[in-house]
C-alpha atoms as a PDB file:
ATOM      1  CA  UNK A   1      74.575  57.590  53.560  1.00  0.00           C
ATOM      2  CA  UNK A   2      72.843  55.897  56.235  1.00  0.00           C
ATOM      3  CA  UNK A   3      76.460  53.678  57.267  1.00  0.00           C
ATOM      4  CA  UNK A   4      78.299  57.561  57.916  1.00  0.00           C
ATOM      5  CA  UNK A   5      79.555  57.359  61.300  1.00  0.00           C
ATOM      6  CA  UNK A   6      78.505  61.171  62.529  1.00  0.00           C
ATOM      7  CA  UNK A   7      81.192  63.692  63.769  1.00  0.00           C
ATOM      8  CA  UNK A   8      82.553  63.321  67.511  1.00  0.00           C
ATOM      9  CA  UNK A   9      80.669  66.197  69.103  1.00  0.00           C
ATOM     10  CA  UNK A  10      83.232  69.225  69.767  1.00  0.00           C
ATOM     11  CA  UNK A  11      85.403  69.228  72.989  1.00  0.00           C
ATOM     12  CA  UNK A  12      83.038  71.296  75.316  1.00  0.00           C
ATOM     13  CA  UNK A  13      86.021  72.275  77.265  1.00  0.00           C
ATOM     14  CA  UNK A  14      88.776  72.985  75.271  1.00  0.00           C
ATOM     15  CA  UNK A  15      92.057  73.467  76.750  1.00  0.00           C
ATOM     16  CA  UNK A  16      92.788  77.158  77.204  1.00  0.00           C
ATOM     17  CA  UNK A  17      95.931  78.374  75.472  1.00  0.00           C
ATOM     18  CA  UNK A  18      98.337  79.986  77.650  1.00  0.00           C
ATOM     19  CA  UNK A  19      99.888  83.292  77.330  1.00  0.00           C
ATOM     20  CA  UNK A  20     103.243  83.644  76.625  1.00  0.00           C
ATOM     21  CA  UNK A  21     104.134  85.906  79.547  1.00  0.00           C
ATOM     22  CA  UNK A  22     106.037  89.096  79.507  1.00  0.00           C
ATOM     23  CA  UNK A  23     110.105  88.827  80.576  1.00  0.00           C
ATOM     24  CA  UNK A  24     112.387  91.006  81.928  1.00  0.00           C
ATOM     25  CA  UNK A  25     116.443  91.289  81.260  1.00  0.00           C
ATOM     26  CA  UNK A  26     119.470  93.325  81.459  1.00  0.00           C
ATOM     27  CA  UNK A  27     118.728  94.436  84.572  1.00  0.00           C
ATOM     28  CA  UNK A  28     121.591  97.543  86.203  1.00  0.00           C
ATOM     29  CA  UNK A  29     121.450 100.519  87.895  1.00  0.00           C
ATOM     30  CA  UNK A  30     123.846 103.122  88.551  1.00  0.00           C
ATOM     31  CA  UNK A  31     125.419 104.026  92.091  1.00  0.00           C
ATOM     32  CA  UNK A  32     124.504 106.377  94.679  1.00  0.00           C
ATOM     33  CA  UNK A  33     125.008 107.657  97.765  1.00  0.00           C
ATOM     34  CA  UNK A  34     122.507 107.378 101.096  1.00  0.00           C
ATOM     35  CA  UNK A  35     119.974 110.145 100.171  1.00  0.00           C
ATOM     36  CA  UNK A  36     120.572 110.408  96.205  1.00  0.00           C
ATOM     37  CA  UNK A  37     119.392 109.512  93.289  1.00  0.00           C
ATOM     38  CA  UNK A  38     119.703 106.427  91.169  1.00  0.00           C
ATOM     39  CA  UNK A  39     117.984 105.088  87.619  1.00  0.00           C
ATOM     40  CA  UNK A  40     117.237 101.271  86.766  1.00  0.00           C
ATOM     41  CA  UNK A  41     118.033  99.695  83.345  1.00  0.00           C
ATOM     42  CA  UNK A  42     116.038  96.579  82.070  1.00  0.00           C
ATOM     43  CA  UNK A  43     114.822  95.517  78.990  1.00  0.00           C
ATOM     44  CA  UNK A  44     111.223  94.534  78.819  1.00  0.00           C
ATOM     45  CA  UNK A  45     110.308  91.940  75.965  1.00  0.00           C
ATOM     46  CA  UNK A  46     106.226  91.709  75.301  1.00  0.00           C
ATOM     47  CA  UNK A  47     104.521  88.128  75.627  1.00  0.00           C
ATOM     48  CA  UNK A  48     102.001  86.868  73.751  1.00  0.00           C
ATOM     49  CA  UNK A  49      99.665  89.723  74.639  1.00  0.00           C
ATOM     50  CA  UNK A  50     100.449  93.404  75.171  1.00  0.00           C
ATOM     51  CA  UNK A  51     101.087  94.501  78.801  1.00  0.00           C
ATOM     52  CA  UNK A  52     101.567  97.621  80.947  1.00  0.00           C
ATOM     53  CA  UNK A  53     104.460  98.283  83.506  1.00  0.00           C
ATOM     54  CA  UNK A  54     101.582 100.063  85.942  1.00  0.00           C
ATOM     55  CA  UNK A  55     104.958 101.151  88.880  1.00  0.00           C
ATOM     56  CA  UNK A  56     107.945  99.566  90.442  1.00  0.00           C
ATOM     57  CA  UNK A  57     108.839  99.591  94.186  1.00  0.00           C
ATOM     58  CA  UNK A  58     112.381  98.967  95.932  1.00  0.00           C
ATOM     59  CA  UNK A  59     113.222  99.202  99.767  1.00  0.00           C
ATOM     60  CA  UNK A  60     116.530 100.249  98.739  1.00  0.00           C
ATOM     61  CA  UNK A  61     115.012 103.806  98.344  1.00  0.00           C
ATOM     62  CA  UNK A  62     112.028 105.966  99.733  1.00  0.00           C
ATOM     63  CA  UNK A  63     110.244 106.672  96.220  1.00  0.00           C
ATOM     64  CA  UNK A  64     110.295 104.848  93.074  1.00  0.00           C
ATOM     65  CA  UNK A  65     108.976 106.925  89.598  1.00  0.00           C
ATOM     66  CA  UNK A  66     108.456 105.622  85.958  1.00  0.00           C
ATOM     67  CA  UNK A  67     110.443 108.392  84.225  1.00  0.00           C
ATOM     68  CA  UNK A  68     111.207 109.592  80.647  1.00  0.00           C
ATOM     69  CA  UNK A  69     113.723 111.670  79.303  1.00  0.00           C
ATOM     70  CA  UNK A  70     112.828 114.131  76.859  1.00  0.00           C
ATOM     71  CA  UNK A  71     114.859 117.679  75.349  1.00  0.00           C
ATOM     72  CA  UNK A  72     112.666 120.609  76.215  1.00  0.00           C
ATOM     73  CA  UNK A  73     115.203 122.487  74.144  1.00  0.00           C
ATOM     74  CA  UNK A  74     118.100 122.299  71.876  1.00  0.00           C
ATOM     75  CA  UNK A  75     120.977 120.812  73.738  1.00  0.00           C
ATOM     76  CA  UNK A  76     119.518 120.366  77.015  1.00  0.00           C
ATOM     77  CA  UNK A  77     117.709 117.483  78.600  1.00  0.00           C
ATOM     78  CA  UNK A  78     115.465 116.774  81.145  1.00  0.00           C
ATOM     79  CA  UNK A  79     112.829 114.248  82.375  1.00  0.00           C
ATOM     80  CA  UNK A  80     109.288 113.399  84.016  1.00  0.00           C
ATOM     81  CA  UNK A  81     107.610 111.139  85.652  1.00  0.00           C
ATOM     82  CA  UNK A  82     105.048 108.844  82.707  1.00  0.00           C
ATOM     83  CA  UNK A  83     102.049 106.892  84.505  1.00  0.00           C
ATOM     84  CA  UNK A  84     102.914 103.665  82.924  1.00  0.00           C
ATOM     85  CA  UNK A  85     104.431 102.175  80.029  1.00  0.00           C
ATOM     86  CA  UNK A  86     102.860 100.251  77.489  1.00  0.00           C
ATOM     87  CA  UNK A  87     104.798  97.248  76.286  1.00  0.00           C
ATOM     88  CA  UNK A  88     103.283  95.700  72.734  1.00  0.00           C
ATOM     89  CA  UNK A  89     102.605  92.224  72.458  1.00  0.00           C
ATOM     90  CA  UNK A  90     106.165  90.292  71.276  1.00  0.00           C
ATOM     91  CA  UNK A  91     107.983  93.541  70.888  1.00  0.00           C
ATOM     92  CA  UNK A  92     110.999  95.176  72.837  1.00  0.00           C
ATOM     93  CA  UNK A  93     111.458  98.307  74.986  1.00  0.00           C
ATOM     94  CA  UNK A  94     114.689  98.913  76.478  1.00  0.00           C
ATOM     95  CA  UNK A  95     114.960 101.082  79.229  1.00  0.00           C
ATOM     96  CA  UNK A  96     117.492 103.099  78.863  1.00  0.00           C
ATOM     97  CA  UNK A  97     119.727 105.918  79.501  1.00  0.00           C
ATOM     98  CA  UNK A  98     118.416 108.634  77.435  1.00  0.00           C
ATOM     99  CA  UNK A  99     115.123 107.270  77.157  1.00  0.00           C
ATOM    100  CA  UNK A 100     112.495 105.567  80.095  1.00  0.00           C
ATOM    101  CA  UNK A 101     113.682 104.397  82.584  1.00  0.00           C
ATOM    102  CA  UNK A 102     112.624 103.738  86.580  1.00  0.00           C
ATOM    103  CA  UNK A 103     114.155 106.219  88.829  1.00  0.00           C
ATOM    104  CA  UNK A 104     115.355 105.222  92.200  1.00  0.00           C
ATOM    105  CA  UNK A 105     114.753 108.333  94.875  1.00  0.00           C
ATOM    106  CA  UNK A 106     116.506 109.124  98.079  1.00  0.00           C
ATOM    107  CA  UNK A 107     118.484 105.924  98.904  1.00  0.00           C
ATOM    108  CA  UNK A 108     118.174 104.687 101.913  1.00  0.00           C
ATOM    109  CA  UNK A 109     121.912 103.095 102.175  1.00  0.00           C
ATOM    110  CA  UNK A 110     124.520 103.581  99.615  1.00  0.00           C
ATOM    111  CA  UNK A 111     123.810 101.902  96.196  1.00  0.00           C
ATOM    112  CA  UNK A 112     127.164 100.824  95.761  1.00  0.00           C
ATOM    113  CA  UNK A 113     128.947  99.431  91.752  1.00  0.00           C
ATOM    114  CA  UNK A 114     129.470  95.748  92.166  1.00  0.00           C
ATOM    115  CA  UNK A 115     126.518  94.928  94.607  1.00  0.00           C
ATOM    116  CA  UNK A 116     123.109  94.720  93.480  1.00  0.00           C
ATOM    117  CA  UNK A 117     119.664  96.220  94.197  1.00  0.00           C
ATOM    118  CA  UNK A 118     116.399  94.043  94.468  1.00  0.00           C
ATOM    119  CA  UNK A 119     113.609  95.838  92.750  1.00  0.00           C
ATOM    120  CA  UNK A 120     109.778  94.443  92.077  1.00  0.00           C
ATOM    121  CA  UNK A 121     108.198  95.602  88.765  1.00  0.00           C
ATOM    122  CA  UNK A 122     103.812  95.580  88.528  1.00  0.00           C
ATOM    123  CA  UNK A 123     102.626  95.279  85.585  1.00  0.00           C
ATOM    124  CA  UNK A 124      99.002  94.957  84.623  1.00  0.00           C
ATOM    125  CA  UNK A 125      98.581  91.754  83.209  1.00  0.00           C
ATOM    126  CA  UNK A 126     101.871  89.742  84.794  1.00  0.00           C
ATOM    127  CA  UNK A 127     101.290  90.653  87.596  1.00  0.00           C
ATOM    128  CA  UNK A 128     104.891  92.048  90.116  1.00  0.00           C
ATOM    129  CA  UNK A 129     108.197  90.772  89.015  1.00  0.00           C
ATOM    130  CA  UNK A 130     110.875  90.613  91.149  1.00  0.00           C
ATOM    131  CA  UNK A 131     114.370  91.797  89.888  1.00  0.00           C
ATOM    132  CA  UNK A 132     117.903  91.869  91.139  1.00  0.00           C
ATOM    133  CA  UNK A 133     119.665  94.490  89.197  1.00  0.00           C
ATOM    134  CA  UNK A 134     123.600  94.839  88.891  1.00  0.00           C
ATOM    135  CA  UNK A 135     125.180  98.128  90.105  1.00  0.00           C
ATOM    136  CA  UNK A 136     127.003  99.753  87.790  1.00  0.00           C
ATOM    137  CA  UNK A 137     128.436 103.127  86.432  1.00  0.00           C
ATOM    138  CA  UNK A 138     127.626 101.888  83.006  1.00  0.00           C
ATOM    139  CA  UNK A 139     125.475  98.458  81.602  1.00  0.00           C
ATOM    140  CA  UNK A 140     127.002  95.617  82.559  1.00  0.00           C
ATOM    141  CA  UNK A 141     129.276  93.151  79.848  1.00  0.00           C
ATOM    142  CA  UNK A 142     126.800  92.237  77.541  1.00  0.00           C
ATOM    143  CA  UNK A 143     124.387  94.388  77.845  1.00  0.00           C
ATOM    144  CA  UNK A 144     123.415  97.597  75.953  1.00  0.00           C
ATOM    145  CA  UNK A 145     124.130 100.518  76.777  1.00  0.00           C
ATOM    146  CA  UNK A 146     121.728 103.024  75.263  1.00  0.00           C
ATOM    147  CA  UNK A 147     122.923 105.377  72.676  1.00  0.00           C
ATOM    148  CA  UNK A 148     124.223 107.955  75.149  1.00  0.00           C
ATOM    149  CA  UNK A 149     127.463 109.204  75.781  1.00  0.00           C
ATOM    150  CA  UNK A 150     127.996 107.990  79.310  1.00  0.00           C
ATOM    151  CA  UNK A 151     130.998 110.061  79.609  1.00  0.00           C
ATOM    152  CA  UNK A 152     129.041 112.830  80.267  1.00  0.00           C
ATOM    153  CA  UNK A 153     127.098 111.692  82.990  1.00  0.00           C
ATOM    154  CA  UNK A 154     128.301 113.178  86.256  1.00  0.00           C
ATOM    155  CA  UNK A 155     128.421 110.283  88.924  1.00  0.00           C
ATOM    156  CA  UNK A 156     127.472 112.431  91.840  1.00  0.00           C
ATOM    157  CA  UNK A 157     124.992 114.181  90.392  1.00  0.00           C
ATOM    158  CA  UNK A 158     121.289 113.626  92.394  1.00  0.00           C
ATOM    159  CA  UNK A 159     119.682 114.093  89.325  1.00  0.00           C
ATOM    160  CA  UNK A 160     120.961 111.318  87.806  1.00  0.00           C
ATOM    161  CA  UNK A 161     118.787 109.651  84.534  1.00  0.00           C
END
């Protein structure tokens, strides 16, 4: 027993694991005109670790709002501004028409399908994330499109979700 070469002491430092960090994709928004209303689409896929979309700026309008949509009664719909939204740790939350999304208010220049609008997204742990996202009437090729009907949706309508 007396020949056992004792244990290497434990690394005092040892190398911190890094987080798998939050992304963002799928990125659209619809159209508007100077002074109305538009939405943004993304998709939001958790890191490692849970995380919190805390508000969202653009200069392309004068107010940006965390919204969700929600049917205060049978048949009709409606929506309000959420303080955040929680994204879970390696899970998915689509942003979507019908569901959360970030509203874009009182455009400051036309928002116009084919060009794009730079947004920045601040979230709690990642920190802001700056976005380009494609104008569109509807999501882009390739990208979802939320389970509602988007022939209903009236493209001059302020009040656009």
């Amino acid at each position: 027993a007396a020949c056992a070469q004792p244990d290497p002491p434990a690394d005092p430092d040892p190398e911190p694991v890094e987080a798998a960090p939050l992304t963002v994709e799928n990125a659209w928004a619809r159209p508007a005109a100077a002074g109305g209303n538009s939405a943004l689409y993304i998709t939001l896929v958790g890191g490692s670790a849970a995380d919190t979309l805390m508000s969202a700026e653009s200069a392309a309008v004068n107010v940006v709002e965390i919204h969700e949509s929600f049917e205060p009664e049978a048949g009709t719909m409606g929506m309000r501004p959420v303080e955040m939204l929680t994204v879970p740790a390696g899970e998915t939350v689509a942003l979507e028409p019908g569901g959360f999304h970030v509203m874009l208010i009182d455009a400051t220049a036309d928002l116009v399908s084919g060009e794009q609008v730079a947004a920045v997204l601040n979230f709690a742990q990642t920190g802001p994330v700056s976005i380009m996202a494609q104008i569109s009437e509807t999501a882009p090729e390739g990208m979802m499109a939320g389970e509602m009907d988007q022939g209903d949706a009236d493209p001059g309508d302020d009040a656009t979700e």
